[in-house]
PDB file of N, CA and C in Angstrom:
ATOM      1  N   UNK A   1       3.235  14.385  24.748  1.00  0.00           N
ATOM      2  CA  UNK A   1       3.091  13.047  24.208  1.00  0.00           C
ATOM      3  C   UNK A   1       1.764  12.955  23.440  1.00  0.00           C
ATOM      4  N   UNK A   2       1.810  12.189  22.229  1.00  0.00           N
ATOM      5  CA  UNK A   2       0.982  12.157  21.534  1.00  0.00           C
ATOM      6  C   UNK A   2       0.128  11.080  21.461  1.00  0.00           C
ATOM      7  N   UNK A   3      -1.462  11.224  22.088  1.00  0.00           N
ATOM      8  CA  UNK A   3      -2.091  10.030  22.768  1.00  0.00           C
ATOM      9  C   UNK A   3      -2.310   8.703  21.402  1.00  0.00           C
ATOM     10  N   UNK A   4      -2.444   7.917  21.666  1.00  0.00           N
ATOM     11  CA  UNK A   4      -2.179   6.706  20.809  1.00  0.00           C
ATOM     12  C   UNK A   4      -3.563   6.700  19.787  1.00  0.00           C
ATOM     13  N   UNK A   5      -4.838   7.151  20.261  1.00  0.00           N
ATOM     14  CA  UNK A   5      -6.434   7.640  19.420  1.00  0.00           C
ATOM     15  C   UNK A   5      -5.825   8.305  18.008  1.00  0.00           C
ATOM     16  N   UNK A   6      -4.697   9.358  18.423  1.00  0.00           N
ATOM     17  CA  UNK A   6      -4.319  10.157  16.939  1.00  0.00           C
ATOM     18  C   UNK A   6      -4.149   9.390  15.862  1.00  0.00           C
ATOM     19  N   UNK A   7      -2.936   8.655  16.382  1.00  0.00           N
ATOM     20  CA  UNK A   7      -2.413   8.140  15.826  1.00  0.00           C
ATOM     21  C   UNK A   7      -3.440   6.926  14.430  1.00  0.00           C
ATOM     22  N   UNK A   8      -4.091   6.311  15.310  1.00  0.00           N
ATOM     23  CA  UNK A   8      -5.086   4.873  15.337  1.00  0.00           C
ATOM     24  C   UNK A   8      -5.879   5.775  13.410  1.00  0.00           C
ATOM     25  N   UNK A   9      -6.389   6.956  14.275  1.00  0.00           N
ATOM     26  CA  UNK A   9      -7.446   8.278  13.391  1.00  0.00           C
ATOM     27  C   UNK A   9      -6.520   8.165  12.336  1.00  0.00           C
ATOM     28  N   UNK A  10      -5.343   9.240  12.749  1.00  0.00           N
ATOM     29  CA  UNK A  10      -4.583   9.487  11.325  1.00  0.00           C
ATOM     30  C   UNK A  10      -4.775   7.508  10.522  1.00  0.00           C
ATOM     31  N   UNK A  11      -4.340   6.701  10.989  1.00  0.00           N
ATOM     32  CA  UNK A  11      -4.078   5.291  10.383  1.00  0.00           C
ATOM     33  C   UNK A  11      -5.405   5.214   9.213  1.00  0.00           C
ATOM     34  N   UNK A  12      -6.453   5.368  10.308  1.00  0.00           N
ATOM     35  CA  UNK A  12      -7.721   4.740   9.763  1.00  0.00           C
ATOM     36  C   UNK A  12      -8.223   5.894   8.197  1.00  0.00           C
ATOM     37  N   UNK A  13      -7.335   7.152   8.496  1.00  0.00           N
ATOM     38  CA  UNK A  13      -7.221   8.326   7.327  1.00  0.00           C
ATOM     39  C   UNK A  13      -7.024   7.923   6.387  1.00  0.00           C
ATOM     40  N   UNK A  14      -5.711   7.570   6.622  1.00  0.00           N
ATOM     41  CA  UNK A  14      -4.495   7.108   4.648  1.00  0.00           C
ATOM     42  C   UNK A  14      -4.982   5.449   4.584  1.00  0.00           C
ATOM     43  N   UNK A  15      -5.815   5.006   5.716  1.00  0.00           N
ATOM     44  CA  UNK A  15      -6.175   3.200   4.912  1.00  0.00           C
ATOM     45  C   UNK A  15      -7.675   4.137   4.026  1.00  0.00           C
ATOM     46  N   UNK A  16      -8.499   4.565   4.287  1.00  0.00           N
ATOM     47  CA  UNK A  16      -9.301   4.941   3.641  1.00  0.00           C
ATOM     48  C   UNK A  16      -9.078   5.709   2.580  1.00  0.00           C
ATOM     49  N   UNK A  17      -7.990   6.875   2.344  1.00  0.00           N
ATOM     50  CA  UNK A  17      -7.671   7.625   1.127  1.00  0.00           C
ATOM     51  C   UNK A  17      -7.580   6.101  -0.154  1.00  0.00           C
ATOM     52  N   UNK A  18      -6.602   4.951   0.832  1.00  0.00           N
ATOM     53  CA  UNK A  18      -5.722   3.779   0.014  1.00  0.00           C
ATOM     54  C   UNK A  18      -6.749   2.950  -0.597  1.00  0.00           C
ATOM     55  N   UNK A  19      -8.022   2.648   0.450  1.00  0.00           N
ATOM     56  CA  UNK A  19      -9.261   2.056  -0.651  1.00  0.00           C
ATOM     57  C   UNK A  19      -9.867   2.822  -1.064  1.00  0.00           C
ATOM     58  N   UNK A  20     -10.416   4.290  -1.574  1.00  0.00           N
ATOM     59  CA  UNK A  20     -10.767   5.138  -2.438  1.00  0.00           C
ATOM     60  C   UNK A  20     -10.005   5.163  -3.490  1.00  0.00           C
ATOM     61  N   UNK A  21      -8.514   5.455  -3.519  1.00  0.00           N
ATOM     62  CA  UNK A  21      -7.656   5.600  -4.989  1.00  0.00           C
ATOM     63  C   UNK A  21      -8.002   3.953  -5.155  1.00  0.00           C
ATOM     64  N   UNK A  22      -7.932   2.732  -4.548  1.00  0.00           N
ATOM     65  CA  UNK A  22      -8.071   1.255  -5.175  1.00  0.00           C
ATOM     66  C   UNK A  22      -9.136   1.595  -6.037  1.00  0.00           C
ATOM     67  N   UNK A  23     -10.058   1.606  -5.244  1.00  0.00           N
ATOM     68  CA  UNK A  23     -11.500   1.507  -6.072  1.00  0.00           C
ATOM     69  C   UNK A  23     -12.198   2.054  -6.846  1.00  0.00           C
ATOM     70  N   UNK A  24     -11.657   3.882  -6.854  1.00  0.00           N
ATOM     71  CA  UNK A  24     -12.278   4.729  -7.779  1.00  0.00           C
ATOM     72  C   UNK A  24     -11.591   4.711  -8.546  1.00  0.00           C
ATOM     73  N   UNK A  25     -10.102   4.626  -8.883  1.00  0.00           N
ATOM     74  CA  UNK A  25      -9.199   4.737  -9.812  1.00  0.00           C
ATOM     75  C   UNK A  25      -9.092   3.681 -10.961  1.00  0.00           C
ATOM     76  N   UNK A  26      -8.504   4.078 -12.197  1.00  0.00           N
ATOM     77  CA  UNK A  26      -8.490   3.175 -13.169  1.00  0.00           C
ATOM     78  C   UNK A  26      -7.169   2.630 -13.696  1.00  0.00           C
ATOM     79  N   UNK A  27      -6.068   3.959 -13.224  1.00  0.00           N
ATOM     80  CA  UNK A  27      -5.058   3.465 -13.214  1.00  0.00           C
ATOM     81  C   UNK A  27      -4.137   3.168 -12.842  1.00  0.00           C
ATOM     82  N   UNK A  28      -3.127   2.041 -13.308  1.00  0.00           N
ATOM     83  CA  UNK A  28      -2.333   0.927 -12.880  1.00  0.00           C
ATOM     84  C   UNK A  28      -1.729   1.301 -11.017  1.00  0.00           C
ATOM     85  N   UNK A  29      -0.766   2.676 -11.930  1.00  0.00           N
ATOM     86  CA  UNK A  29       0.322   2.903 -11.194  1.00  0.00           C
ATOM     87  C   UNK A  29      -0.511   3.502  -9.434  1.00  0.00           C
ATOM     88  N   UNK A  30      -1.630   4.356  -9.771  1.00  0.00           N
ATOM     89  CA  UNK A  30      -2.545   5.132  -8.733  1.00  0.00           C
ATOM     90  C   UNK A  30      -3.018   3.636  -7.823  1.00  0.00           C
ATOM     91  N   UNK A  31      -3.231   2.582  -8.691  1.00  0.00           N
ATOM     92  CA  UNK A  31      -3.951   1.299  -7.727  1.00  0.00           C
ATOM     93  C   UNK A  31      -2.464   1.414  -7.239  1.00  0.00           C
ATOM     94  N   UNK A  32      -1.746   1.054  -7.403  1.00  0.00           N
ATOM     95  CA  UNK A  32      -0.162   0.588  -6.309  1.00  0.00           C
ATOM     96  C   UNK A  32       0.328   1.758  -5.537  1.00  0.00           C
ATOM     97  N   UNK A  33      -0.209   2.757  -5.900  1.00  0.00           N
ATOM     98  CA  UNK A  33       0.088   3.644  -4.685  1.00  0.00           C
ATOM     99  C   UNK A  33      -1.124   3.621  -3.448  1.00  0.00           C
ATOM    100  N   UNK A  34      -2.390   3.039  -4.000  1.00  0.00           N
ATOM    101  CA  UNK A  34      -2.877   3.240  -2.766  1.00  0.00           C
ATOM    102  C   UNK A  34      -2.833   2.196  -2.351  1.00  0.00           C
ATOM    103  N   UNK A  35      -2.054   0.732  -2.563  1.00  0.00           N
ATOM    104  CA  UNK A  35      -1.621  -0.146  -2.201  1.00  0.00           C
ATOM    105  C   UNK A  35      -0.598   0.201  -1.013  1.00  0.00           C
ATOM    106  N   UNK A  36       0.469   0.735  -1.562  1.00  0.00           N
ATOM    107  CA  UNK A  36       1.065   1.259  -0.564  1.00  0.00           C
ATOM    108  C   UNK A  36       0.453   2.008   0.498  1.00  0.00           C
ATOM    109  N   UNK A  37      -0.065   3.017   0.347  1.00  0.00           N
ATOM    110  CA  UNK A  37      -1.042   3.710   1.227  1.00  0.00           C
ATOM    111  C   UNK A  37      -1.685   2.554   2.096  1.00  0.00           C
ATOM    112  N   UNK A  38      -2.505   1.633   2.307  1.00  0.00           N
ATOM    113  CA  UNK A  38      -3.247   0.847   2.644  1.00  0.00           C
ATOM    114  C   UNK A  38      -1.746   0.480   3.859  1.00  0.00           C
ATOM    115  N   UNK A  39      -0.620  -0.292   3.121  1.00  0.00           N
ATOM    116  CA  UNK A  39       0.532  -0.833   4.086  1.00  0.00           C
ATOM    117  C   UNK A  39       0.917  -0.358   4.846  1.00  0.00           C
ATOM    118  N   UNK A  40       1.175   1.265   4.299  1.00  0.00           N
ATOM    119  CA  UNK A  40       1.670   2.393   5.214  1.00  0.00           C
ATOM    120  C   UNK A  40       0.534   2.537   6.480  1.00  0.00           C
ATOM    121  N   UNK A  41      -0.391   2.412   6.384  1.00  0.00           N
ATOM    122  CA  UNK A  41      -1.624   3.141   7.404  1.00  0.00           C
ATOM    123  C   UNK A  41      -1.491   1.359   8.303  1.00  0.00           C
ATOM    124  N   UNK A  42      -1.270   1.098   7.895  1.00  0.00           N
ATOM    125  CA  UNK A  42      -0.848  -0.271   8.855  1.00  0.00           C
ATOM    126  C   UNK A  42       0.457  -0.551   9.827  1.00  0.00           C
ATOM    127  N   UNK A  43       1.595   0.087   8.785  1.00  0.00           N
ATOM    128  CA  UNK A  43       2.572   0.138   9.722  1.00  0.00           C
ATOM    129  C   UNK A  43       2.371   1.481  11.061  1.00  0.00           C
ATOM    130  N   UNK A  44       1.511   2.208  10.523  1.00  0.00           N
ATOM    131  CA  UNK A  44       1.209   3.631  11.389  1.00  0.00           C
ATOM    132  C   UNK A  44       0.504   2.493  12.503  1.00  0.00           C
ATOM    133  N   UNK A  45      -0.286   1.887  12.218  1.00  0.00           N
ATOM    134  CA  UNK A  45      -0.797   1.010  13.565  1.00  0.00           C
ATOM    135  C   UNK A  45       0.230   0.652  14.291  1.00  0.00           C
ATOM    136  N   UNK A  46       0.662  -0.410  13.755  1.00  0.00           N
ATOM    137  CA  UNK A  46       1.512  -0.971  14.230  1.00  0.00           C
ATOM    138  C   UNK A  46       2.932  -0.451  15.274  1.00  0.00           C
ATOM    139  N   UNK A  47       3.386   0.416  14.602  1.00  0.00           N
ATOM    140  CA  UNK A  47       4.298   1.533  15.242  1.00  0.00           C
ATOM    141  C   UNK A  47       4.198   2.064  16.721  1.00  0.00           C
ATOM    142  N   UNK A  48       2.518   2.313  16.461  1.00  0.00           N
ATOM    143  CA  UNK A  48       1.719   3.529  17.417  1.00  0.00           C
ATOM    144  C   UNK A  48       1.188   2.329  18.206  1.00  0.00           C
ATOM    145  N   UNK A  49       0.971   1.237  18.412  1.00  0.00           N
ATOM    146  CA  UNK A  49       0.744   0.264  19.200  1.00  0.00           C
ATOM    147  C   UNK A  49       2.148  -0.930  20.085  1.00  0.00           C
ATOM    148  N   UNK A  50       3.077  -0.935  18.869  1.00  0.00           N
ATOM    149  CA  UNK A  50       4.460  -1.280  19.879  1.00  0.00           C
ATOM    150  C   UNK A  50       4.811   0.067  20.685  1.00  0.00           C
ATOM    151  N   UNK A  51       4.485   1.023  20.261  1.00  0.00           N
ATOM    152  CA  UNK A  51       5.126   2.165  21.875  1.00  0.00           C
ATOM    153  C   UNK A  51       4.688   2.268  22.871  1.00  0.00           C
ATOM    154  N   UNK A  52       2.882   2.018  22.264  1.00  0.00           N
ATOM    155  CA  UNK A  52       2.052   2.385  23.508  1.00  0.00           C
ATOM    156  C   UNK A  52       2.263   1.195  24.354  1.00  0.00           C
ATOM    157  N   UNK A  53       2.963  -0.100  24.161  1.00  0.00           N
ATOM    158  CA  UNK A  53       3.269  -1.183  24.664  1.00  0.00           C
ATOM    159  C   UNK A  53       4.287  -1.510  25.323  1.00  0.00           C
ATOM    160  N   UNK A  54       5.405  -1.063  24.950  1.00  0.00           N
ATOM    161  CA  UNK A  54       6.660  -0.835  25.557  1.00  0.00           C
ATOM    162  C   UNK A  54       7.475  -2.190  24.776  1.00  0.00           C
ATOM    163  N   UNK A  55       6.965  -2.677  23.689  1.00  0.00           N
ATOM    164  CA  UNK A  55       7.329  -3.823  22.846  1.00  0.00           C
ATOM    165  C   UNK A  55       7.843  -3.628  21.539  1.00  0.00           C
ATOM    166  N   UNK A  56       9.438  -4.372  21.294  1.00  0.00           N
ATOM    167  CA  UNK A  56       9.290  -3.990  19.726  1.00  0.00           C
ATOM    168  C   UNK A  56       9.185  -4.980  18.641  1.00  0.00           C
ATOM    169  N   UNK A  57       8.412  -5.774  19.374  1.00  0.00           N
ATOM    170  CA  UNK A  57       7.629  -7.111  18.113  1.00  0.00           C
ATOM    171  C   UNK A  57       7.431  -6.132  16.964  1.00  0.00           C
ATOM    172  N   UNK A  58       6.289  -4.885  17.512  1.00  0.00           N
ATOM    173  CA  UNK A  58       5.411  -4.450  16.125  1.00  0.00           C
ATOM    174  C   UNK A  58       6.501  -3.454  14.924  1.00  0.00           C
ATOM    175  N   UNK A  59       7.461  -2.945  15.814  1.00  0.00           N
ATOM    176  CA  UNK A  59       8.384  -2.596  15.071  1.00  0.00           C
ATOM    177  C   UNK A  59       8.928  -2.963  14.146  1.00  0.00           C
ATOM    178  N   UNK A  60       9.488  -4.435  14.962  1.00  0.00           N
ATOM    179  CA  UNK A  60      10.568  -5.707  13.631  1.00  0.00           C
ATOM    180  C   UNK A  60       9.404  -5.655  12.900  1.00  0.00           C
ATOM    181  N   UNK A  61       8.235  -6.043  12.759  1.00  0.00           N
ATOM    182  CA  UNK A  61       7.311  -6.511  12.088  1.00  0.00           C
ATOM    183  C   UNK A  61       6.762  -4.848  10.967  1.00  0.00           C
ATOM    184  N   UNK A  62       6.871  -3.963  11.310  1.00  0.00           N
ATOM    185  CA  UNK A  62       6.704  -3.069  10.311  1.00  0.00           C
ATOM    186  C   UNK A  62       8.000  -2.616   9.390  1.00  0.00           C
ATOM    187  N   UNK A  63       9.352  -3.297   9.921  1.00  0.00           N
ATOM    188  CA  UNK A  63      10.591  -3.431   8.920  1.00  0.00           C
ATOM    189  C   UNK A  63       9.970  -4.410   8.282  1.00  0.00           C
ATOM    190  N   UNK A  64       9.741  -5.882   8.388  1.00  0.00           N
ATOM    191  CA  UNK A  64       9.486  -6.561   7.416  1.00  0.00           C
ATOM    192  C   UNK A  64       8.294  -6.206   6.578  1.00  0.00           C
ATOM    193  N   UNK A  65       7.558  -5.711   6.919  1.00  0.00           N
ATOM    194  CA  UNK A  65       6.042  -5.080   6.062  1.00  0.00           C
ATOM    195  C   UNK A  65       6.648  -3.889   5.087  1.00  0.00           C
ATOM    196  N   UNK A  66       7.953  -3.538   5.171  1.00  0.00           N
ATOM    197  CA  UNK A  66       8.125  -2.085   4.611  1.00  0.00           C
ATOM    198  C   UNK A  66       9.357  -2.975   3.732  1.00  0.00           C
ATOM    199  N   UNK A  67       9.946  -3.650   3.982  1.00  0.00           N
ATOM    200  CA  UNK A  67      10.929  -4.568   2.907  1.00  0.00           C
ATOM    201  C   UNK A  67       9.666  -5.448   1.835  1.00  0.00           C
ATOM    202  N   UNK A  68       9.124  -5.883   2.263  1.00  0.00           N
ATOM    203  CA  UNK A  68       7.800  -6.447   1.151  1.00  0.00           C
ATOM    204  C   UNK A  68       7.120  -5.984   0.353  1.00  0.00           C
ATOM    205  N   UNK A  69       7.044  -4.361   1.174  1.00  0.00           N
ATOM    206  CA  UNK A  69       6.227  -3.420   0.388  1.00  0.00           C
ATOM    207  C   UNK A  69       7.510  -3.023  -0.948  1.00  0.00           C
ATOM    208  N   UNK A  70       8.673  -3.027  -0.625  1.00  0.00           N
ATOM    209  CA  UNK A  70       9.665  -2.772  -1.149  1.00  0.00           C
ATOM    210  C   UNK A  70       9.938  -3.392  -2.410  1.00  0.00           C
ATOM    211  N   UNK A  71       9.512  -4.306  -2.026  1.00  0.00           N
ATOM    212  CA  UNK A  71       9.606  -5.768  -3.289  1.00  0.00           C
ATOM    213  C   UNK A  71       8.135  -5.460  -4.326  1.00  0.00           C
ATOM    214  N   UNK A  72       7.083  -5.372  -3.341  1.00  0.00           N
ATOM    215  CA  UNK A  72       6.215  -6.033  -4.215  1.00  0.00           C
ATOM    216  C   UNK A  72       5.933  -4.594  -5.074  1.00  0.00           C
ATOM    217  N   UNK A  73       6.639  -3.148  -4.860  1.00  0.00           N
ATOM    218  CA  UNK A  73       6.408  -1.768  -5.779  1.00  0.00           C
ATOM    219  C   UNK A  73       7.861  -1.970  -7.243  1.00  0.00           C
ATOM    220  N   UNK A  74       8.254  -2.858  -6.542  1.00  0.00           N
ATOM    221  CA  UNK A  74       9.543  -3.161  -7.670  1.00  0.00           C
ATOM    222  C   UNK A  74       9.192  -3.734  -8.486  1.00  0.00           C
ATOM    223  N   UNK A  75       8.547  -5.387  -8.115  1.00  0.00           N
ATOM    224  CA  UNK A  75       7.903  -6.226  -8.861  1.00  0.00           C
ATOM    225  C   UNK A  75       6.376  -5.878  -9.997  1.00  0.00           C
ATOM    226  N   UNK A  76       5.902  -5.007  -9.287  1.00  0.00           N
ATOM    227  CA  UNK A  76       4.572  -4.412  -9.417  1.00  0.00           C
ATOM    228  C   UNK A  76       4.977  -3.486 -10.911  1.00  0.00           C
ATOM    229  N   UNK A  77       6.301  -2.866 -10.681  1.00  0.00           N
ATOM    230  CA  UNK A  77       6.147  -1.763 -11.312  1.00  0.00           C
ATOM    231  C   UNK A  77       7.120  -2.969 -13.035  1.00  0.00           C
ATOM    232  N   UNK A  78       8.002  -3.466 -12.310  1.00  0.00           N
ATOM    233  CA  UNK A  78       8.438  -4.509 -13.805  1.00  0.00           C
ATOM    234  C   UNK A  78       7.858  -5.190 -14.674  1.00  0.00           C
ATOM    235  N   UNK A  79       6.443  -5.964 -13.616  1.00  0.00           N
ATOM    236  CA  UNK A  79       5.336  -6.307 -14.407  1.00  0.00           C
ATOM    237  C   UNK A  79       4.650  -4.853 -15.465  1.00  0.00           C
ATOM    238  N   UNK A  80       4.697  -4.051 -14.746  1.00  0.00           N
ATOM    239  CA  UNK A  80       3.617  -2.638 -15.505  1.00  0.00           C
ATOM    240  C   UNK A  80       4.070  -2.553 -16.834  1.00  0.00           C
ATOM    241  N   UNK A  81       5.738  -2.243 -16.733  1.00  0.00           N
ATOM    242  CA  UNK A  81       6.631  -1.922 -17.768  1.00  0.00           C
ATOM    243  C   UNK A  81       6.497  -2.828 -18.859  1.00  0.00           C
ATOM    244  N   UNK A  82       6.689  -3.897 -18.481  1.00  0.00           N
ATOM    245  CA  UNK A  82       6.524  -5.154 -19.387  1.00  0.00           C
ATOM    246  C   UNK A  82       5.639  -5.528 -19.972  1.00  0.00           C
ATOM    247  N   UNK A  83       4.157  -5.334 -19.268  1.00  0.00           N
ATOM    248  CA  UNK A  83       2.916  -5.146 -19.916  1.00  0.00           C
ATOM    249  C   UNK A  83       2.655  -3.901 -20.978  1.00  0.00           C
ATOM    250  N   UNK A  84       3.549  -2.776 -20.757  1.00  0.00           N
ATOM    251  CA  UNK A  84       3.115  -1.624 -21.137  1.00  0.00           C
ATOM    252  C   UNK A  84       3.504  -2.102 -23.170  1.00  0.00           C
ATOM    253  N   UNK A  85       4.804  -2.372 -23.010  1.00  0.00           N
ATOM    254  CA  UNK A  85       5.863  -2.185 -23.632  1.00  0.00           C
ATOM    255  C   UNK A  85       4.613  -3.429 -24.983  1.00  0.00           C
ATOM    256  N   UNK A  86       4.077  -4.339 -24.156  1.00  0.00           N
ATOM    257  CA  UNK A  86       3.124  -5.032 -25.487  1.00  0.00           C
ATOM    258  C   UNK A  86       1.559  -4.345 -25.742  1.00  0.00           C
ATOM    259  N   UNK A  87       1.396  -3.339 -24.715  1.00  0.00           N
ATOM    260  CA  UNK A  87      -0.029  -3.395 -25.146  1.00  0.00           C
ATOM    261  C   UNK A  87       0.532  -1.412 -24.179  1.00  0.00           C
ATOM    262  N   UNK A  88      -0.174  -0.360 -25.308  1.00  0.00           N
ATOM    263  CA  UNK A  88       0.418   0.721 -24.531  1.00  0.00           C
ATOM    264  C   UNK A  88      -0.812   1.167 -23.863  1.00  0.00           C
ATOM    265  N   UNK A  89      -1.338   0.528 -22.934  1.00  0.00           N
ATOM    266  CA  UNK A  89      -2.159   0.991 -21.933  1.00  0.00           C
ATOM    267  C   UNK A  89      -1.844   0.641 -20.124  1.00  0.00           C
ATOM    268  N   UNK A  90      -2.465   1.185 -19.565  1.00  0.00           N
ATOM    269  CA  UNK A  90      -2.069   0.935 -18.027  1.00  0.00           C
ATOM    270  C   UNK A  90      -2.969   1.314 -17.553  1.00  0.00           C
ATOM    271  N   UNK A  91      -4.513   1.704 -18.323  1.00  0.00           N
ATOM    272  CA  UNK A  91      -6.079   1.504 -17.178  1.00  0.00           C
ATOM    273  C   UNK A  91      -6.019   0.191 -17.341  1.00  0.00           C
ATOM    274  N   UNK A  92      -6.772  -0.022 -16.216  1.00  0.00           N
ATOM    275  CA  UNK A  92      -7.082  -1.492 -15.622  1.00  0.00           C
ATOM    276  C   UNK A  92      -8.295  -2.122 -16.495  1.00  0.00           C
ATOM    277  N   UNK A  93      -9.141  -0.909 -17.061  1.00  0.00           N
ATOM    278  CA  UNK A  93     -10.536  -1.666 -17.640  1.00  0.00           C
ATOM    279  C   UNK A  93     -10.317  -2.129 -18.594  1.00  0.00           C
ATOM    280  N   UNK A  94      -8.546  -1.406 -19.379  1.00  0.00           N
ATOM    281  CA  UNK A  94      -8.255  -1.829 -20.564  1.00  0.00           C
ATOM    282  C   UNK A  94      -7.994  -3.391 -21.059  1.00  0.00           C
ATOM    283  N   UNK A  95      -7.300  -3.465 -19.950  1.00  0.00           N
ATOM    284  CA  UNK A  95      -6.526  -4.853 -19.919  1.00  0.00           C
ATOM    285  C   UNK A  95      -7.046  -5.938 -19.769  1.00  0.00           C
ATOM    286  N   UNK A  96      -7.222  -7.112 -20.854  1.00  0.00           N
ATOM    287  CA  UNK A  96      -7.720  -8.189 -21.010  1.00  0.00           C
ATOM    288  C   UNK A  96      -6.777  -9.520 -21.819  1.00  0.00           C
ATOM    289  N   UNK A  97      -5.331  -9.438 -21.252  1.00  0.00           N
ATOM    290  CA  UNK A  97      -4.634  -9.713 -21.705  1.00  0.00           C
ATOM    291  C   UNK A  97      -4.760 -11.319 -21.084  1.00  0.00           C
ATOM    292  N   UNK A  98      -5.382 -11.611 -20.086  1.00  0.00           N
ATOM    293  CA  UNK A  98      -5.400 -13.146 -19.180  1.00  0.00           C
ATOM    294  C   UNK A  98      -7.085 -13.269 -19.577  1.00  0.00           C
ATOM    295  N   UNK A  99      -7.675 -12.602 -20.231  1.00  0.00           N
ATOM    296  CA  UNK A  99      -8.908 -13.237 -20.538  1.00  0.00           C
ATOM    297  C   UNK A  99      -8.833 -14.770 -21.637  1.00  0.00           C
ATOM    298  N   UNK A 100      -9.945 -15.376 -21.318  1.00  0.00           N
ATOM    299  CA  UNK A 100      -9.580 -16.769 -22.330  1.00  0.00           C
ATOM    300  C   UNK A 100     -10.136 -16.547 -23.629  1.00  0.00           C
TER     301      UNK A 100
END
């Protein structure tokens, strides 16, 4: 059995890879993956804390975190396309399309 510390470690791993690609990165698609990354290292909590519990609140609750995440890489990525398609960039420093 795999003590619940691993788990917590590995989590606290891919949330930190997820704010390094946020913050060092410039582009679009790399910020929404470590978006995801960030969700994922959450549902790894979550997971690894309904077992060690004998509860599956955290479970249902990392289906709904993983259907949202679902949505918002769909939504995320239609906005990208749509932006792309008027202006052909997708760094972030580029984009000043909501400036006044």
């Amino acid at each position: 059995m795999v003590p619940l510390s691993w788990y917590i470690v590995l989590s606290a791993i891919v949330f930190s890879i997820g704010v390094f690609g946020f913050l060092a990165r410039r582009n679009l698609i790399i910020v929404f993956m470590s978006l995801e990354l960030m969700l994922n290292s959450v549902n790894i909590s979550l997971a690894a804390f309904s077992h060690y519990l004998q509860s599956m609140r955290g479970q249902i609750l990392v289906f709904f975190i993983i259907t949202v995440a679902a949505a918002e890489a769909a939504i995320g990525l239609a906005i990208l396309i749509a932006f792309y398609r008027n202006n052909p960039t997708i760094k972030v420093d580029e984009i000043n399309l909501l400036k006044g």
